[in-house]
C-alpha atoms as a PDB file:
ATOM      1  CA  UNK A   1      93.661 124.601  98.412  1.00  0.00           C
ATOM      2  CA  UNK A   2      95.162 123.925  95.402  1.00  0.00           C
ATOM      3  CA  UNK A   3      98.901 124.407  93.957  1.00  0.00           C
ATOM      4  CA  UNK A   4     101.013 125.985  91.378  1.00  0.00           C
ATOM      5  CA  UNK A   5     102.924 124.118  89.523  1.00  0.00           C
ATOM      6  CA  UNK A   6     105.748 126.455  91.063  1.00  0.00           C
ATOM      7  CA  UNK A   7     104.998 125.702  94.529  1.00  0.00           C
ATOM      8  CA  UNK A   8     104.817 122.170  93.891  1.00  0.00           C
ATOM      9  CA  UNK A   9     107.862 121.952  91.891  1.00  0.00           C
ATOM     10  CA  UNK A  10     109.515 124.023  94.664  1.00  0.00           C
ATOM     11  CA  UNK A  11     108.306 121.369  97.629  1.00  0.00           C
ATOM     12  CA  UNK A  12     109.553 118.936  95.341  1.00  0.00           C
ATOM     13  CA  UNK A  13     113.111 120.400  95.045  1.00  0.00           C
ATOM     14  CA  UNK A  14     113.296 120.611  99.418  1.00  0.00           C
ATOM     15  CA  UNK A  15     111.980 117.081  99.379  1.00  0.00           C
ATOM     16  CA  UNK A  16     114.678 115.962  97.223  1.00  0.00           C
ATOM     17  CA  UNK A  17     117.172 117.811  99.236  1.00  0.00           C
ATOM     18  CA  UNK A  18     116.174 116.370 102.430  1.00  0.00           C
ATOM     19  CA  UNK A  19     116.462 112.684 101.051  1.00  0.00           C
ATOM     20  CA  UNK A  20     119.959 113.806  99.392  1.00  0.00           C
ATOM     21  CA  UNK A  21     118.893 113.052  96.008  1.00  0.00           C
ATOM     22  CA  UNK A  22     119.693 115.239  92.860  1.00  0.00           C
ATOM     23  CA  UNK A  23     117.076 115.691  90.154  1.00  0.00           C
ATOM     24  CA  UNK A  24     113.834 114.656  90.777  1.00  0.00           C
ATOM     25  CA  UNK A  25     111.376 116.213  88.178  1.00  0.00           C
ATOM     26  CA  UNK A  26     107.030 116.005  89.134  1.00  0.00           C
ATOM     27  CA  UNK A  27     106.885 113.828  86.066  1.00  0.00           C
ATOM     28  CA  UNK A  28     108.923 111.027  87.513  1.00  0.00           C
ATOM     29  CA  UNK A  29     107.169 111.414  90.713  1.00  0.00           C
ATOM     30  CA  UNK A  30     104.298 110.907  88.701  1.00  0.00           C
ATOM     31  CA  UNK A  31     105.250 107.668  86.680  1.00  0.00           C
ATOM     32  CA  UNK A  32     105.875 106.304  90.145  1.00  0.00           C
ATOM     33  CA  UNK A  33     102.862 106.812  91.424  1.00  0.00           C
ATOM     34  CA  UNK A  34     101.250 105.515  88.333  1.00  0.00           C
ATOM     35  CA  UNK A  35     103.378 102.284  88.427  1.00  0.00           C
ATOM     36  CA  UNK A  36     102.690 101.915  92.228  1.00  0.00           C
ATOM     37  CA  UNK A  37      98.737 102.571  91.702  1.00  0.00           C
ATOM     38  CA  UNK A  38      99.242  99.683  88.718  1.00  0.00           C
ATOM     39  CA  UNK A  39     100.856  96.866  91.201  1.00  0.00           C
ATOM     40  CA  UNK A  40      98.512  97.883  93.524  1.00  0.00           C
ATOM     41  CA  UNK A  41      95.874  96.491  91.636  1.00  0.00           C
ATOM     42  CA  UNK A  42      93.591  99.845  90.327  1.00  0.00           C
ATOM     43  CA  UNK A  43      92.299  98.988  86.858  1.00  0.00           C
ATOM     44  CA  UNK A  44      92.605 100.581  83.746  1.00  0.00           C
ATOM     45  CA  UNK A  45      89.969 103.088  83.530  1.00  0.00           C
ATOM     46  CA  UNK A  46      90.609 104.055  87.415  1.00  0.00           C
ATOM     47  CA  UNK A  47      94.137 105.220  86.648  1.00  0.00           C
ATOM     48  CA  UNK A  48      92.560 106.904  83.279  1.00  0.00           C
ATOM     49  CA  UNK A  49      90.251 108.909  85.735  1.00  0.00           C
ATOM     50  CA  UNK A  50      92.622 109.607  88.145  1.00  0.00           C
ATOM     51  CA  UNK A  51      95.408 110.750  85.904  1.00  0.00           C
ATOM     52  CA  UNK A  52      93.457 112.953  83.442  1.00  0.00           C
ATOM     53  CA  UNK A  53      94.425 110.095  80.540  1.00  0.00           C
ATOM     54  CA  UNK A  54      92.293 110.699  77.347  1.00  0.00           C
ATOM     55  CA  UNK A  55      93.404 107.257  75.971  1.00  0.00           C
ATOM     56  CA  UNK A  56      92.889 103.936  77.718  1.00  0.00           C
ATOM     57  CA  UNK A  57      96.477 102.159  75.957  1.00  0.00           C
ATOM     58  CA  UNK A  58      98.061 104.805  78.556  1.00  0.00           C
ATOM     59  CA  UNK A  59      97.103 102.824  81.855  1.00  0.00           C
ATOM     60  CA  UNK A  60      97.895 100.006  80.079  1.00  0.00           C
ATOM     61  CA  UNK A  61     101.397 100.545  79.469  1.00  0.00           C
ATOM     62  CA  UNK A  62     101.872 101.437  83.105  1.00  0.00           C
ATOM     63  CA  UNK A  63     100.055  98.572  84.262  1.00  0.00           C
ATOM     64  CA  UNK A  64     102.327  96.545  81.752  1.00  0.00           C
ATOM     65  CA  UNK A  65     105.127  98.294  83.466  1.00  0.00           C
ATOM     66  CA  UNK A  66     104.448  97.289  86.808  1.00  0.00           C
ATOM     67  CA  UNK A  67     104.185  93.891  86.267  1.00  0.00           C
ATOM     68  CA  UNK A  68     101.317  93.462  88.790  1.00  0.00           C
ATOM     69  CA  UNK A  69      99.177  91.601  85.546  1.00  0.00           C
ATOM     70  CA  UNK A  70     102.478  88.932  85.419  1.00  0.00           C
ATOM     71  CA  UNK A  71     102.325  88.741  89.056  1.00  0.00           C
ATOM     72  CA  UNK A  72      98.746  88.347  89.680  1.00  0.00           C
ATOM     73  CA  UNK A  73      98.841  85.417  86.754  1.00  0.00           C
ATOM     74  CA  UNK A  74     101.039  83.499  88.419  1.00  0.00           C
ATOM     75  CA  UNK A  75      99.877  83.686  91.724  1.00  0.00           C
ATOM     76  CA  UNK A  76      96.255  82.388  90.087  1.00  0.00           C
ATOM     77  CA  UNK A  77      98.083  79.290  88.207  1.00  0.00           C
ATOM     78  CA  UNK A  78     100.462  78.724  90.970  1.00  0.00           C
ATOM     79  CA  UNK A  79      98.994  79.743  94.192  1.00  0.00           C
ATOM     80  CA  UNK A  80     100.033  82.363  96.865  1.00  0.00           C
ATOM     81  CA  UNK A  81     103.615  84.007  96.707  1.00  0.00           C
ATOM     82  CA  UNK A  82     104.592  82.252 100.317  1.00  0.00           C
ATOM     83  CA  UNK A  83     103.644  79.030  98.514  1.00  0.00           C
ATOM     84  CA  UNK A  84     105.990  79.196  95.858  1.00  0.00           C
ATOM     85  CA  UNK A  85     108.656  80.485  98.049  1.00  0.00           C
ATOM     86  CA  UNK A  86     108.718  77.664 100.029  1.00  0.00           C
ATOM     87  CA  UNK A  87     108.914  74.986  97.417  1.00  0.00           C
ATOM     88  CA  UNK A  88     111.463  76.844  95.509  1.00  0.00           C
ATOM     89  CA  UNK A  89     113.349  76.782  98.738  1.00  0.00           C
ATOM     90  CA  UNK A  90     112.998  73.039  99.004  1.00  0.00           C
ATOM     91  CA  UNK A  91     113.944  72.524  95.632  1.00  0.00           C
ATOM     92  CA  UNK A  92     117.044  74.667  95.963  1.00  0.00           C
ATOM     93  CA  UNK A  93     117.802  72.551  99.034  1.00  0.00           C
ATOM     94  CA  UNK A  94     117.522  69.254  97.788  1.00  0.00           C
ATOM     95  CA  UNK A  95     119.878  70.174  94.606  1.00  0.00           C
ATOM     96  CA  UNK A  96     122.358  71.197  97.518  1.00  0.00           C
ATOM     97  CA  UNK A  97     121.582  74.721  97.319  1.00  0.00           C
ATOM     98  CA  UNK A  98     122.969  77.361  99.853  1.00  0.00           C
ATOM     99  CA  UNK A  99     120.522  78.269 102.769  1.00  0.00           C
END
């Protein structure tokens, strides 16, 4: 069954109030769920399709945004997130670090 944008804009406005937050507009919603969908790993044309996007350098931005290309780079050079956790926690110990 699909929506209005009055009924959704009107769910969004008792969501907001039940979370105590002021302001939250279906755009930002949106943007969010773009950025999540982008760290999440869905490619390019994926978000395209699923946001109604005409141009491609749309996803991109978000998926610039979300940093999941910067993550997913260093986790190939460097290995697994865990990984690099635990030597940066060795090297912070050895220089005397705080644990």
């Amino acid at each position: 069954m699909p929506l209005s944008i009055r009924q959704i804009q009107h769910r969004i406005k008792q969501l907001e109030e039940l979370a105590g937050l002021s302001h939250i507009t279906s755009d930002a919603l949106r943007a969010y769920a773009t950025t999540k969908f982008a760290y999440d790993g869905v490619n390019t044309a994926t978000l395209q399709t699923v946001m109604g996007w005409n141009d491609l350098s749309t996803a991109d931005t978000y998926i610039r945004r979300s940093g999941a290309m910067a993550y997913r780079e260093f986790e190939r050079v460097y290995g697994k997130r865990d990984r690099i956790l635990r030597q940066s926690s060795k090297k912070r110990d050895s220089l005397g670090g705080i644990k």
